[in-house]
N, C-alpha and C. Protein backbone atom coordinates (compact mmCIF):
# COMPACT_ATOMS: atom_id res chain seq x y z
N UNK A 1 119.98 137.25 178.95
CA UNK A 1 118.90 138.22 178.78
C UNK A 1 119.24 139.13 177.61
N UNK A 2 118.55 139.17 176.68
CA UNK A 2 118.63 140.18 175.71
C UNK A 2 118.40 141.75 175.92
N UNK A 3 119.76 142.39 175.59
CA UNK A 3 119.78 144.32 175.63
C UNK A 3 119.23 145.02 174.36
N UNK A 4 118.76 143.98 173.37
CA UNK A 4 118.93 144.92 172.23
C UNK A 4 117.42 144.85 171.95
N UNK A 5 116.11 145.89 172.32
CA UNK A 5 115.36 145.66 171.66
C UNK A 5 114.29 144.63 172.40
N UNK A 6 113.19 144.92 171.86
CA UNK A 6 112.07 143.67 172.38
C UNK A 6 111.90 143.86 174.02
N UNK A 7 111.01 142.30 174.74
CA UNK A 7 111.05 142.35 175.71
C UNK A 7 111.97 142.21 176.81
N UNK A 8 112.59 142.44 178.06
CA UNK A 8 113.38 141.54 178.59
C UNK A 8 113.50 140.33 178.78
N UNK A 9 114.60 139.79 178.27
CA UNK A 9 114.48 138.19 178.31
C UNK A 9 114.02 137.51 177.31
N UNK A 10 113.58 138.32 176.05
CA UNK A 10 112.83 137.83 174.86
C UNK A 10 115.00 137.65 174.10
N UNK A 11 114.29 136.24 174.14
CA UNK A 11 116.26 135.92 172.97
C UNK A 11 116.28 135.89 172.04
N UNK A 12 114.92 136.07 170.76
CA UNK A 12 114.85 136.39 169.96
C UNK A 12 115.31 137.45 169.45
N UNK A 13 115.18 138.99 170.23
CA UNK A 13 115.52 139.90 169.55
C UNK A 13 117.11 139.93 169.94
N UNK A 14 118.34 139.01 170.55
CA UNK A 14 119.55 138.58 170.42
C UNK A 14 120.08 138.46 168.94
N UNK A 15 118.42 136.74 168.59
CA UNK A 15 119.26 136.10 167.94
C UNK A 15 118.90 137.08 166.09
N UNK A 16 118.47 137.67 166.50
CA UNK A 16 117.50 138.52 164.92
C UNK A 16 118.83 139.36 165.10
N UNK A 17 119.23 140.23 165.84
CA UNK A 17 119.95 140.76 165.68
C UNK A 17 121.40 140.42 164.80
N UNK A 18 121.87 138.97 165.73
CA UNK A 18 123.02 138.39 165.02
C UNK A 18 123.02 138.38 163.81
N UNK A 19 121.90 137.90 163.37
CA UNK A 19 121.42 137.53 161.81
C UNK A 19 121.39 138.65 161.25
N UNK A 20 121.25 139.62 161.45
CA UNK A 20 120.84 140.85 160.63
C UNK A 20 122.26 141.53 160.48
N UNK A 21 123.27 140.96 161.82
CA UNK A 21 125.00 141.39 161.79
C UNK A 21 125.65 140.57 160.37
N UNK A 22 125.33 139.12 161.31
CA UNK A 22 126.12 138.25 160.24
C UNK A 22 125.87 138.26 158.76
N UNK A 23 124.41 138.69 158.22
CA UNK A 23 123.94 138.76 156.97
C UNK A 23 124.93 140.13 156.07
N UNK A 24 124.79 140.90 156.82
CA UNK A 24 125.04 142.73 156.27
C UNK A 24 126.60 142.65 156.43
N UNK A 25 127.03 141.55 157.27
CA UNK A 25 128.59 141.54 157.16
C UNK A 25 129.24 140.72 155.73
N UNK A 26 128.46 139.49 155.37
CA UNK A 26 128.41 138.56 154.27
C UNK A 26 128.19 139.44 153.26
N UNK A 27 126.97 140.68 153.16
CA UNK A 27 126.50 141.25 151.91
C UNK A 27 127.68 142.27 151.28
N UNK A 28 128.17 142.55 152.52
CA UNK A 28 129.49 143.61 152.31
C UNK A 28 130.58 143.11 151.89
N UNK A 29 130.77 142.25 152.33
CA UNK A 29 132.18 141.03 152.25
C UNK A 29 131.95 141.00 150.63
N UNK A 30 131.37 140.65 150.11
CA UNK A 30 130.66 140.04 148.74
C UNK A 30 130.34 141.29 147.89
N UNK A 31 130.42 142.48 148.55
CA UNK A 31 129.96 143.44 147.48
C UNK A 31 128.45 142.99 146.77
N UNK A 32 127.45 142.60 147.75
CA UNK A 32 126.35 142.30 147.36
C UNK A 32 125.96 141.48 146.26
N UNK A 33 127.20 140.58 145.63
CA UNK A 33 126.56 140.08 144.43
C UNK A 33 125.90 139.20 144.72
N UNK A 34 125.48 138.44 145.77
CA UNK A 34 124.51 136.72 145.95
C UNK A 34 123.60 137.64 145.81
N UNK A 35 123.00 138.77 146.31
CA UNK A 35 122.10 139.35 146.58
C UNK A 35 121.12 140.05 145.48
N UNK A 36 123.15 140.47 144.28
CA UNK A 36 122.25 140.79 143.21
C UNK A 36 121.66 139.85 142.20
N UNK A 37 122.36 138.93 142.16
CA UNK A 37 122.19 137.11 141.44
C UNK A 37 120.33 137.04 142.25
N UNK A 38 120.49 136.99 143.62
CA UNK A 38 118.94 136.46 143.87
C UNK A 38 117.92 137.37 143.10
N UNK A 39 117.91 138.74 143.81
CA UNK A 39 117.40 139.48 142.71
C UNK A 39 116.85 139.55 141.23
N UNK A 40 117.73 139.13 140.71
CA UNK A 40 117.93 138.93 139.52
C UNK A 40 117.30 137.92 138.97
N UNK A 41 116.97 136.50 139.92
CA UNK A 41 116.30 135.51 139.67
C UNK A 41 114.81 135.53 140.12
N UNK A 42 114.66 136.28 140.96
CA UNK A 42 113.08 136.93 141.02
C UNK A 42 112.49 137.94 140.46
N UNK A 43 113.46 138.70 139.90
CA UNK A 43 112.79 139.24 138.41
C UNK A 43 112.47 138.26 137.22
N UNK A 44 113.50 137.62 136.85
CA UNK A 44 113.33 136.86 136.11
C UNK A 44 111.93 135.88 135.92
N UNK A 45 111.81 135.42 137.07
CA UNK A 45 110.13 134.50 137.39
C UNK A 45 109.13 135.59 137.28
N UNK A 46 109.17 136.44 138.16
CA UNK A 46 108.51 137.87 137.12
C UNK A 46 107.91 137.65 136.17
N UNK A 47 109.30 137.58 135.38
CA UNK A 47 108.52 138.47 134.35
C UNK A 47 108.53 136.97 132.92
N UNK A 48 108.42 135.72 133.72
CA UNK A 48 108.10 134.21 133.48
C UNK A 48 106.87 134.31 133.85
N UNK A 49 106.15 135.01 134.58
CA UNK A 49 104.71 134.84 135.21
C UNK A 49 104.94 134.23 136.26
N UNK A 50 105.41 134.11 136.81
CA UNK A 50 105.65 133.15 138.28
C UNK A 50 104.96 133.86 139.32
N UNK A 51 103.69 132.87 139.35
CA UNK A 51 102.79 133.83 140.32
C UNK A 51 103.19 134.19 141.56
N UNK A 52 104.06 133.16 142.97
CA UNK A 52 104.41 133.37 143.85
C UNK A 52 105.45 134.97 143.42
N UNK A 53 106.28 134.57 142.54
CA UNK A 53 107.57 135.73 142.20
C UNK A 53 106.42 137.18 142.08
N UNK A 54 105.59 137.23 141.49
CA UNK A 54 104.88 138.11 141.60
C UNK A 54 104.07 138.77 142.96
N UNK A 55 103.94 138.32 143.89
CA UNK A 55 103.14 138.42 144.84
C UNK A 55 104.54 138.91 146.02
N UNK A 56 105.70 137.98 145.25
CA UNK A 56 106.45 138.34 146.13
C UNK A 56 106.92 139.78 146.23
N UNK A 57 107.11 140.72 144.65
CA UNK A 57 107.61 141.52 144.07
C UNK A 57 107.05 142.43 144.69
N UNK A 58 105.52 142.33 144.17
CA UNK A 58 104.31 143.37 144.49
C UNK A 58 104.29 143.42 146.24
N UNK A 59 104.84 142.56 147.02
CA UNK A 59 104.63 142.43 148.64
C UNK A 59 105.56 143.49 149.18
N UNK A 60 106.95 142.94 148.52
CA UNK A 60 108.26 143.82 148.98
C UNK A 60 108.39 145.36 148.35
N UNK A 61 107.56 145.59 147.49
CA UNK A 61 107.96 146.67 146.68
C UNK A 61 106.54 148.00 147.37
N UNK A 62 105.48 146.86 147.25
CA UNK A 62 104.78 148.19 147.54
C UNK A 62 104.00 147.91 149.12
N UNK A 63 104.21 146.87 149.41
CA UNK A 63 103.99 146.31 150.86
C UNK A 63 102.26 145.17 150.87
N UNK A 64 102.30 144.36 151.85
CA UNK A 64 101.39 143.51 151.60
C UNK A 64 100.02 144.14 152.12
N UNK A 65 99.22 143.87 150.72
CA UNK A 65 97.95 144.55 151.21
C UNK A 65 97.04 144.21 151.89
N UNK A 66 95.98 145.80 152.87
CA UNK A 66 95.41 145.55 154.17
C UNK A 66 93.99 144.57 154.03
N UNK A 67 94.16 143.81 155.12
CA UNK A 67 93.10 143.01 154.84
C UNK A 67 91.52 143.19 155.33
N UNK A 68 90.38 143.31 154.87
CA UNK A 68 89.38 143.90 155.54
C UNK A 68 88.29 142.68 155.71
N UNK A 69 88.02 143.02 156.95
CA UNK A 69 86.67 141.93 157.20
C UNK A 69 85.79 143.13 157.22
N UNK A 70 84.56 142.88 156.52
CA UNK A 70 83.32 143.53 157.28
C UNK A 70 82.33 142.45 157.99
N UNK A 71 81.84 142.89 158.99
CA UNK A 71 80.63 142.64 159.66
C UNK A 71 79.61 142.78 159.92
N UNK A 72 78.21 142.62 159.55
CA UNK A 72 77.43 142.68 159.64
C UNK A 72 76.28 142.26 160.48
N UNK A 73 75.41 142.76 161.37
CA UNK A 73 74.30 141.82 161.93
C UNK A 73 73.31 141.04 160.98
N UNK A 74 72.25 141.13 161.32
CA UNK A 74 71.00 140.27 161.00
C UNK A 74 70.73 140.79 159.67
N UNK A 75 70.79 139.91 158.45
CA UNK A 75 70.20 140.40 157.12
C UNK A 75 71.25 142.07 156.60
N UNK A 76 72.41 141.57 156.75
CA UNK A 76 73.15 142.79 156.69
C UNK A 76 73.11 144.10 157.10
N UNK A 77 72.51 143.81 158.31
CA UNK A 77 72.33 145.47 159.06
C UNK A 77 73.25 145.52 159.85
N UNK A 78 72.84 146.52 161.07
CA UNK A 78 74.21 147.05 161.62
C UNK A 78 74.50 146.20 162.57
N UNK A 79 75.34 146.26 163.65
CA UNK A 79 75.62 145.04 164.94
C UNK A 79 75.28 146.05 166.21
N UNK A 80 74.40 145.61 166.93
CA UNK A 80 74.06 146.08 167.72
C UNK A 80 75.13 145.85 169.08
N UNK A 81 75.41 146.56 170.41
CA UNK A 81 76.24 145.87 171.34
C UNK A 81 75.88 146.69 172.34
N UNK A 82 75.41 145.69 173.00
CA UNK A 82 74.97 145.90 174.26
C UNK A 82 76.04 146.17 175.23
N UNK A 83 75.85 147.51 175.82
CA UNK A 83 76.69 147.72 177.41
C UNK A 83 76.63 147.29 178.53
N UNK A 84 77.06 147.50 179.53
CA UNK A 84 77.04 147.15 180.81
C UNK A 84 75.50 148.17 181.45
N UNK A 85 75.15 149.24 180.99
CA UNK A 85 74.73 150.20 181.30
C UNK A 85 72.72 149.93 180.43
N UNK A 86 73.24 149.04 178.96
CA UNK A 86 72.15 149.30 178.20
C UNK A 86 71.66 147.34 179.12
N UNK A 87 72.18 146.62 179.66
CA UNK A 87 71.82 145.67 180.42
C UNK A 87 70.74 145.86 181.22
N UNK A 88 71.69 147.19 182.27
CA UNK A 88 70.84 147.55 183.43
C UNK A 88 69.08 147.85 183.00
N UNK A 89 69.59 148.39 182.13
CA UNK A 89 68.50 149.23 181.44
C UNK A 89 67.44 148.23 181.34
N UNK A 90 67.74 147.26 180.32
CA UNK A 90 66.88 146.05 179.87
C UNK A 90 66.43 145.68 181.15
N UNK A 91 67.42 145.27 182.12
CA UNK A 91 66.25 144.32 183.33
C UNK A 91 65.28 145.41 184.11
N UNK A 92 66.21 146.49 184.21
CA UNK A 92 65.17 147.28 185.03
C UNK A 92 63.72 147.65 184.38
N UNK A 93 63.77 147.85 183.39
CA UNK A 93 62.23 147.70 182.20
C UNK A 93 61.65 146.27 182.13
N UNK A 94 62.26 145.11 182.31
CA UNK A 94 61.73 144.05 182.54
C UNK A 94 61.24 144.09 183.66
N UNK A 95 62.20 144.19 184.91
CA UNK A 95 61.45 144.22 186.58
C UNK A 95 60.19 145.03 186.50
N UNK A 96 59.96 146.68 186.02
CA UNK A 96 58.86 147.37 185.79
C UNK A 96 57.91 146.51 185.08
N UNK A 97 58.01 145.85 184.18
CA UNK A 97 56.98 145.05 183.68
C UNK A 97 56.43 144.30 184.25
N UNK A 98 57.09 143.26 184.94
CA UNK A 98 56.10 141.94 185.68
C UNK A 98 55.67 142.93 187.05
């Protein structure tokens, strides 16, 4: 059962954890240079035009941007939504009718 984080019993947030140990222990060990070498090679595509390298840059740097749906009803008007309450309503004006 996992203590660190997440749900109980979720072993993911175990195994994320390890990874995030074993990584930051490697980056230290190394004095960060794989890290600065990778770096270094995604600037590089950068500034090659490398569209993914770009998307990647712009994702990590300024965060990935929010995505918007709009919705619309009938002929782009508004969406109407019926309640539990505006139901009642409807049949009971129907029952009055017949």
């Amino acid at each position: 059962m996992a203590t660190t984080g997440g749900q109980p019993g979720n072993q993911n947030a175990a195994k994320s954890k390890a990874f995030h140990d074993s990584m930051r222990k490697a980056c230290v060990t190394e004095d960060y240079a794989r890290i600065r070498k990778g770096v270094e090679r995604i600037l590089d595509a950068v500034a090659e035009g490398e569209e993914w390298a770009i998307v990647f840059a712009r994702d990590t740097l300024d965060g990935r941007p929010k995505q918007q749906t709009e919705i619309t009803g009938e002929d782009g008007g508004p969406i109407f939504i019926k309640t539990g309450i505006d139901r009642m309503l409807a049949e009971a004006a129907e029952s009055a009718d017949r």
